[in-house]
N, C-alpha and C. Protein backbone atom coordinates (compact mmCIF):
# COMPACT_ATOMS: atom_id res chain seq x y z
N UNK A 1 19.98 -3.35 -3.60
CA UNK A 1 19.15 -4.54 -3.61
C UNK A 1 18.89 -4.97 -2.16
N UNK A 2 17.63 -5.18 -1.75
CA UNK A 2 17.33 -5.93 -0.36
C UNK A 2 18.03 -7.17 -0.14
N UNK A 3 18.35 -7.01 1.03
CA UNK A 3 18.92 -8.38 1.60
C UNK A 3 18.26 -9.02 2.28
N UNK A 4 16.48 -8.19 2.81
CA UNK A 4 16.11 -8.36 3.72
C UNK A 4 14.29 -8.31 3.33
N UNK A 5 13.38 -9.08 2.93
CA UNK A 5 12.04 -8.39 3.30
C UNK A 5 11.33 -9.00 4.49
N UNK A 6 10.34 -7.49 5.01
CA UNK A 6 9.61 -8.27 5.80
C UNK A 6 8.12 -7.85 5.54
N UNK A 7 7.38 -8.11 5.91
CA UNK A 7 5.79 -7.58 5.66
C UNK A 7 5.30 -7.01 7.18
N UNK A 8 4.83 -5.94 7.21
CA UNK A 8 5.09 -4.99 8.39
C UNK A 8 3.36 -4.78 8.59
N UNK A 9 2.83 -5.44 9.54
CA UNK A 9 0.94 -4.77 9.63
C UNK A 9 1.18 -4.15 11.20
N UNK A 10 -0.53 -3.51 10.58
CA UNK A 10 -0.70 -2.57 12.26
C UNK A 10 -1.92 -1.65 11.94
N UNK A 11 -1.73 -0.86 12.39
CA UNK A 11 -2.60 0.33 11.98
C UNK A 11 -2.43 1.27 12.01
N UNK A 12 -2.41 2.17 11.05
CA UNK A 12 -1.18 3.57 10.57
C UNK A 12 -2.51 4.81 11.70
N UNK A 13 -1.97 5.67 11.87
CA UNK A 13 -2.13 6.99 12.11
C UNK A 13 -3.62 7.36 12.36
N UNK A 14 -4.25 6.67 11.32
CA UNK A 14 -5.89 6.92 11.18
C UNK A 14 -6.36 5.75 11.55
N UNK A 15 -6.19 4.87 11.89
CA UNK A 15 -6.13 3.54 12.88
C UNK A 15 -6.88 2.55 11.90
N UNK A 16 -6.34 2.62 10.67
CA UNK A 16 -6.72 2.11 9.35
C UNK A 16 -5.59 0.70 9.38
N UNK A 17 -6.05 -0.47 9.40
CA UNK A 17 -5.30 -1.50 8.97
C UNK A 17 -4.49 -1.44 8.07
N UNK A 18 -2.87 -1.72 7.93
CA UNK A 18 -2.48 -2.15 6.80
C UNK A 18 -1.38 -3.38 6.80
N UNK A 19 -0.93 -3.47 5.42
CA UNK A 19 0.45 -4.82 5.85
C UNK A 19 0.54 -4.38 4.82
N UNK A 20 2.75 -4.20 4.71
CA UNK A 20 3.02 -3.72 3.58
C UNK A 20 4.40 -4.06 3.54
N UNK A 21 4.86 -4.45 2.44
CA UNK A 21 6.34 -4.81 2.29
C UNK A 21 7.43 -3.41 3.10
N UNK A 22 8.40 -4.09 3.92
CA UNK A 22 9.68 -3.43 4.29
C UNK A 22 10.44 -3.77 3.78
N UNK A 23 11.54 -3.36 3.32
CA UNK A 23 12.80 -3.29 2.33
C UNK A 23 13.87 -3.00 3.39
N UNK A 24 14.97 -4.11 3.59
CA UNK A 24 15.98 -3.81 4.09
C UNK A 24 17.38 -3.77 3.28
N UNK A 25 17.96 -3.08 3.07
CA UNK A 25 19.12 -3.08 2.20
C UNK A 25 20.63 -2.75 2.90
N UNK A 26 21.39 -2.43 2.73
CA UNK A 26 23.04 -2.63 3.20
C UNK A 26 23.64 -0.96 2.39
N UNK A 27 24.32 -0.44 3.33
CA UNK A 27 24.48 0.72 2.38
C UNK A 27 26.14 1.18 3.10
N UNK A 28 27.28 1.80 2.95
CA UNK A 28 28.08 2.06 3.59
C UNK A 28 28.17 2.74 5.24
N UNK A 29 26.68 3.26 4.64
CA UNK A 29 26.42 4.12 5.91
C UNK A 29 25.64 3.01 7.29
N UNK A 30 25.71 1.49 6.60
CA UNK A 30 24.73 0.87 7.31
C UNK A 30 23.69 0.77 7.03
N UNK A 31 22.52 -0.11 7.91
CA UNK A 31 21.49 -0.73 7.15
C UNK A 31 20.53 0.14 7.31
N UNK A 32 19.28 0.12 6.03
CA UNK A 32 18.49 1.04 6.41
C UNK A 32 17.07 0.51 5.95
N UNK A 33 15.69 0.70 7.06
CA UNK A 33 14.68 -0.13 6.43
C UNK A 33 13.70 1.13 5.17
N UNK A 34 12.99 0.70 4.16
CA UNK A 34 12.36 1.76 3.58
C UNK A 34 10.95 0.49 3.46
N UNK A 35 10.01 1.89 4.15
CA UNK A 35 8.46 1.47 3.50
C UNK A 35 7.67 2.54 2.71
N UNK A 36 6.96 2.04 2.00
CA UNK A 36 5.79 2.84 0.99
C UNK A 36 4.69 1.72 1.54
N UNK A 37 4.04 3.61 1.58
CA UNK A 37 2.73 3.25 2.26
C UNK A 37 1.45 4.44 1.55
N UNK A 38 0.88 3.89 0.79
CA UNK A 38 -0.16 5.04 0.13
C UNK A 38 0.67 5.47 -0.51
N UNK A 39 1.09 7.32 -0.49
CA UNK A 39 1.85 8.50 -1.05
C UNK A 39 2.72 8.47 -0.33
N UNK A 40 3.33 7.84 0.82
CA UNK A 40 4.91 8.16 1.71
C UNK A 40 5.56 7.12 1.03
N UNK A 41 6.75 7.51 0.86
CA UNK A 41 7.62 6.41 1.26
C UNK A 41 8.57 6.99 2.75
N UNK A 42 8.94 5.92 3.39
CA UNK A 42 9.33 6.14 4.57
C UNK A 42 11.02 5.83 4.50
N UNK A 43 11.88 6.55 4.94
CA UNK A 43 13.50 5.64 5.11
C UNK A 43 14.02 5.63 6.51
N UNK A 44 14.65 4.59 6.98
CA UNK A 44 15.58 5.05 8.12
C UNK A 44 16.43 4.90 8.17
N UNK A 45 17.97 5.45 8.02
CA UNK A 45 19.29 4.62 7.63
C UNK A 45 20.19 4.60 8.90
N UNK A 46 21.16 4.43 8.62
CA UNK A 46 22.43 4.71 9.60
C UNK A 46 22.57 3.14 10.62
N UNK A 47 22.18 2.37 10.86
CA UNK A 47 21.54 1.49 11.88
C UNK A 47 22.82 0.27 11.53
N UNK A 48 23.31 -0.29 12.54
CA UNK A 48 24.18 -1.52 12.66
C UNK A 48 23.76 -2.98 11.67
N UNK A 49 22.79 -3.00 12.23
CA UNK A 49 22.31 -4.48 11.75
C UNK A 49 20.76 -4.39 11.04
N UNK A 50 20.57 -5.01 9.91
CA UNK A 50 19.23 -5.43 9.54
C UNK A 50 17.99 -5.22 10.70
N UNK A 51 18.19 -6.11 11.71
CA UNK A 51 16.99 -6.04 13.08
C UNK A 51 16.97 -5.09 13.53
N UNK A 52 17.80 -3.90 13.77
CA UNK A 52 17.96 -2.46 14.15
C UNK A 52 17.61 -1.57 13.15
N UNK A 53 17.77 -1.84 12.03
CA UNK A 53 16.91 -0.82 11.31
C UNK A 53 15.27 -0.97 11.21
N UNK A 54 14.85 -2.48 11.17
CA UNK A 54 13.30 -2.48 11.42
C UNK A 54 13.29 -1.82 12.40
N UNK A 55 13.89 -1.85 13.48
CA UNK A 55 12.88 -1.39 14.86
C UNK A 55 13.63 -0.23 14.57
N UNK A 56 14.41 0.51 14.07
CA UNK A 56 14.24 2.18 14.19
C UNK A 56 13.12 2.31 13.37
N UNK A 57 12.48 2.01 12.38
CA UNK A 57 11.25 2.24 11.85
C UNK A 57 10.12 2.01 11.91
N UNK A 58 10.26 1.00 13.43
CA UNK A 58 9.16 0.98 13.52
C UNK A 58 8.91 1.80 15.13
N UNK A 59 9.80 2.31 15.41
CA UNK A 59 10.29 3.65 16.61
C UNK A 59 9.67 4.39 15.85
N UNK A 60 9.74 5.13 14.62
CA UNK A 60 9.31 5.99 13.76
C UNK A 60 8.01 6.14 13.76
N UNK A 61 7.21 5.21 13.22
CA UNK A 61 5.97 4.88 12.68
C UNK A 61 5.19 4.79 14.19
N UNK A 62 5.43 4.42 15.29
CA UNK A 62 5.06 4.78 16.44
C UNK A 62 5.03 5.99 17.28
N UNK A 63 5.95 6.58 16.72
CA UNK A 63 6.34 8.11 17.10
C UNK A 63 5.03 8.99 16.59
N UNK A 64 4.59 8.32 15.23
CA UNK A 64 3.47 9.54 14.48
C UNK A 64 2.15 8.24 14.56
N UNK A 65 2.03 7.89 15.22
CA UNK A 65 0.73 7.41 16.01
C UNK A 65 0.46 6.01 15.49
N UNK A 66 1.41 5.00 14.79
CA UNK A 66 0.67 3.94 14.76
C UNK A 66 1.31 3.06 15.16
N UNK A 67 0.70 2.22 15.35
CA UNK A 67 -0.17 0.77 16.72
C UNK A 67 -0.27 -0.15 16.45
N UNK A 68 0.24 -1.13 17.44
CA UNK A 68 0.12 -2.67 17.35
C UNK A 68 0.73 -3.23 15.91
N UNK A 69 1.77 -2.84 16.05
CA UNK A 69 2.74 -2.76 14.85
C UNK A 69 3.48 -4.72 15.17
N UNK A 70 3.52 -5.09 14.03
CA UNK A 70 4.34 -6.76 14.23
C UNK A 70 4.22 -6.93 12.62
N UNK A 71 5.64 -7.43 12.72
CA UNK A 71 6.49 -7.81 11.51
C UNK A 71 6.81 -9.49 10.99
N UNK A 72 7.20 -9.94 9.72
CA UNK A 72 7.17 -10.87 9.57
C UNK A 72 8.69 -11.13 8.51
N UNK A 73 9.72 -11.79 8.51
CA UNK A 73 10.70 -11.91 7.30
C UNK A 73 9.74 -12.56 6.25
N UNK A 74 9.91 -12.29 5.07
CA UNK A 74 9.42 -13.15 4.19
C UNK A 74 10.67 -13.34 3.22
N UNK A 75 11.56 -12.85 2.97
CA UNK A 75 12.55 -13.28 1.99
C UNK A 75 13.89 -12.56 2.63
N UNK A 76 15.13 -13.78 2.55
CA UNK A 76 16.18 -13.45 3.15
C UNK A 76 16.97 -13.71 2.49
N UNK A 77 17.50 -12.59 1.48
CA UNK A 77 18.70 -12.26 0.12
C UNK A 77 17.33 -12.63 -1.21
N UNK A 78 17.51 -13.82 -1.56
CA UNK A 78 16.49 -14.27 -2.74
C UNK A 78 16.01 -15.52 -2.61
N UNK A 79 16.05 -15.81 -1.01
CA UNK A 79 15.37 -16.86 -0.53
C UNK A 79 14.11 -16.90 -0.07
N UNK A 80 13.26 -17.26 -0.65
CA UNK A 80 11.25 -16.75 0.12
C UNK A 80 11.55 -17.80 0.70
N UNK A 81 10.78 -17.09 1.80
CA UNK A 81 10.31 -18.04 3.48
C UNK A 81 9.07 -18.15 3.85
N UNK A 82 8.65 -17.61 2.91
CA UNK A 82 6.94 -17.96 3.15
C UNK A 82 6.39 -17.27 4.58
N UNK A 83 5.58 -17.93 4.95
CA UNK A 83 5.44 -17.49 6.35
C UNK A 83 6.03 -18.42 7.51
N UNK A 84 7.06 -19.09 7.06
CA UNK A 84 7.74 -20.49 8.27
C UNK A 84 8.28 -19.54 9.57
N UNK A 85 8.85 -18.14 9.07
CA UNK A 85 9.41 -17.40 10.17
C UNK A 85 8.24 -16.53 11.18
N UNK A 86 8.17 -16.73 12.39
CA UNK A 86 7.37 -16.00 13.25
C UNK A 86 7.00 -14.30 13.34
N UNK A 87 6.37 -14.41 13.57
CA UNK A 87 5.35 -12.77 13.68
C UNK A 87 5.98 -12.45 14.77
N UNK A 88 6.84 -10.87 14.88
CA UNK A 88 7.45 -10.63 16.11
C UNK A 88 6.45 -9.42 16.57
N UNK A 89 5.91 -9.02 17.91
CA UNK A 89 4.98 -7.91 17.94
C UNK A 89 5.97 -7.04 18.81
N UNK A 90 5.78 -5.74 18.17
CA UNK A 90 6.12 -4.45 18.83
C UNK A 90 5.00 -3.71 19.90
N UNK A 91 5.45 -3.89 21.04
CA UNK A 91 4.47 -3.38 22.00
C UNK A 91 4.49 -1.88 21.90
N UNK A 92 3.05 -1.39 21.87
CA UNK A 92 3.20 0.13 21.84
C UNK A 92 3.90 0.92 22.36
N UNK A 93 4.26 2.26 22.69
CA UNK A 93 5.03 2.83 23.55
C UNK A 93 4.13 2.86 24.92
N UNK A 94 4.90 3.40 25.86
CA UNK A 94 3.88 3.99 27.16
C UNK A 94 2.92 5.45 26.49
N UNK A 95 1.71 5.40 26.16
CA UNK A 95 1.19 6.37 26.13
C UNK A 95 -0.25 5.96 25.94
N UNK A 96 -1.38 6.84 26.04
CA UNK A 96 -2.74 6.56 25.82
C UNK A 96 -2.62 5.35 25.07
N UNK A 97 -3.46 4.26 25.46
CA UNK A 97 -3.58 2.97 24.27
C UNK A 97 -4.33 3.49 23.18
N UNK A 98 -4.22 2.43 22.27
CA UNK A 98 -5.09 2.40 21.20
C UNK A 98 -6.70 2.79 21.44
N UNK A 99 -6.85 2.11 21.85
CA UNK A 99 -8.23 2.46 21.83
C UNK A 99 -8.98 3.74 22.55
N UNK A 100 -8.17 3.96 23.53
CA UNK A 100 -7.94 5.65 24.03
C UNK A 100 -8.24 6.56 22.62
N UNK A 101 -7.09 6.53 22.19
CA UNK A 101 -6.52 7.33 20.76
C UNK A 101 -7.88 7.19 19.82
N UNK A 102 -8.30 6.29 19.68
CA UNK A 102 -9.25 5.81 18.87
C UNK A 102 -10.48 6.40 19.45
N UNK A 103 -10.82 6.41 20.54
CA UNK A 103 -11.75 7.19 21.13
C UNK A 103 -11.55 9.01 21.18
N UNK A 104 -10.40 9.12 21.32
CA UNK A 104 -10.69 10.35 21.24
C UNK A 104 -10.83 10.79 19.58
N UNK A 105 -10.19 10.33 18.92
CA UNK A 105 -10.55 10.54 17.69
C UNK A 105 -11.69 11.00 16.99
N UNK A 106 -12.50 10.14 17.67
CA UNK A 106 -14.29 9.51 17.26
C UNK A 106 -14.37 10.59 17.94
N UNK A 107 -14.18 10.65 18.90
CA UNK A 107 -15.30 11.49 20.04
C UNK A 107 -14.63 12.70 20.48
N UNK A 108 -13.31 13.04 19.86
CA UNK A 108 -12.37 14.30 20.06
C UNK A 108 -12.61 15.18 21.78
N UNK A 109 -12.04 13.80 22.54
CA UNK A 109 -11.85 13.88 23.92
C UNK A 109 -11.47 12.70 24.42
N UNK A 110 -10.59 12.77 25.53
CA UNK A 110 -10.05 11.39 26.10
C UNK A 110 -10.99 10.48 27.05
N UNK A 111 -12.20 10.31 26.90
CA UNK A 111 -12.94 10.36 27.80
C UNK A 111 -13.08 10.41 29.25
N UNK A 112 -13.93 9.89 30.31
CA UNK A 112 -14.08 10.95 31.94
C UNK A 112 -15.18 11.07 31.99
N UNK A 113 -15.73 11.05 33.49
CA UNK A 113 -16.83 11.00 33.79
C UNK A 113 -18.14 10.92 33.12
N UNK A 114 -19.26 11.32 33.71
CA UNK A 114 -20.63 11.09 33.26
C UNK A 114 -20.59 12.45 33.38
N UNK A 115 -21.87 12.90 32.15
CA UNK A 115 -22.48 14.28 32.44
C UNK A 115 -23.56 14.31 33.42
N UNK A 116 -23.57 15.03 34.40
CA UNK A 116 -25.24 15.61 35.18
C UNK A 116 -26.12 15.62 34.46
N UNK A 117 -27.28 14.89 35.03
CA UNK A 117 -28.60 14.90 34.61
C UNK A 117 -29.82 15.94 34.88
């Protein structure tokens, strides 16, 4: 049983918006966050504390390309909190920004100079 939800937005992989329940639960092995997203479900376990397993998953979910990732608690054990608790944002890693990524995507190149006329 979760001890923990939070609602997790950003923009996954294909730089597609989403927000989607995270599940934090308590396990012997330590805490571990799980998201479903589309056809994945995602797990990360092993982690000390509740706040350490979000951010190993969201280490994860940054690792395979998605961005501008920020989280929200919404229920803590079987207590809803509505939205009273703050939006925490995960700054990207060091690498091409978003919109880099997003450009090359579109345009399958990092862009650079002008062509000769």
């Amino acid at each position: 049983m979760p001890v923990e939800k939070h609602q997790l937005a950003g923009f996954d992989d294909r730089a597609r918006g989403f927000n989607r329940v995270v599940e934090i639960e308590r396990a012997e092995a330590g805490c571990k966050a799980i998201l479903r997203y589309e056809q994945t479900v995602m797990t990360v376990e092993g982690y000390p504390t509740e706040s350490a397993a979000l951010q190993g998953l969201v280490a994860r979910l940054q690792s395979l390309g998605y961005a501008q990732l920020r989280s929200q608690m919404s229920f803590q054990g079987s207590a809803y909190l509505g939205s009273r608790e703050p939006w925490i944002e995960y700054p990207d890693p060091s690498q091409p920004s978003f919109l880099g990524r997003l450009f090359s995507k579109l345009f399958g190149r990092t862009g650079g100079g002008q062509t000769g006329a």
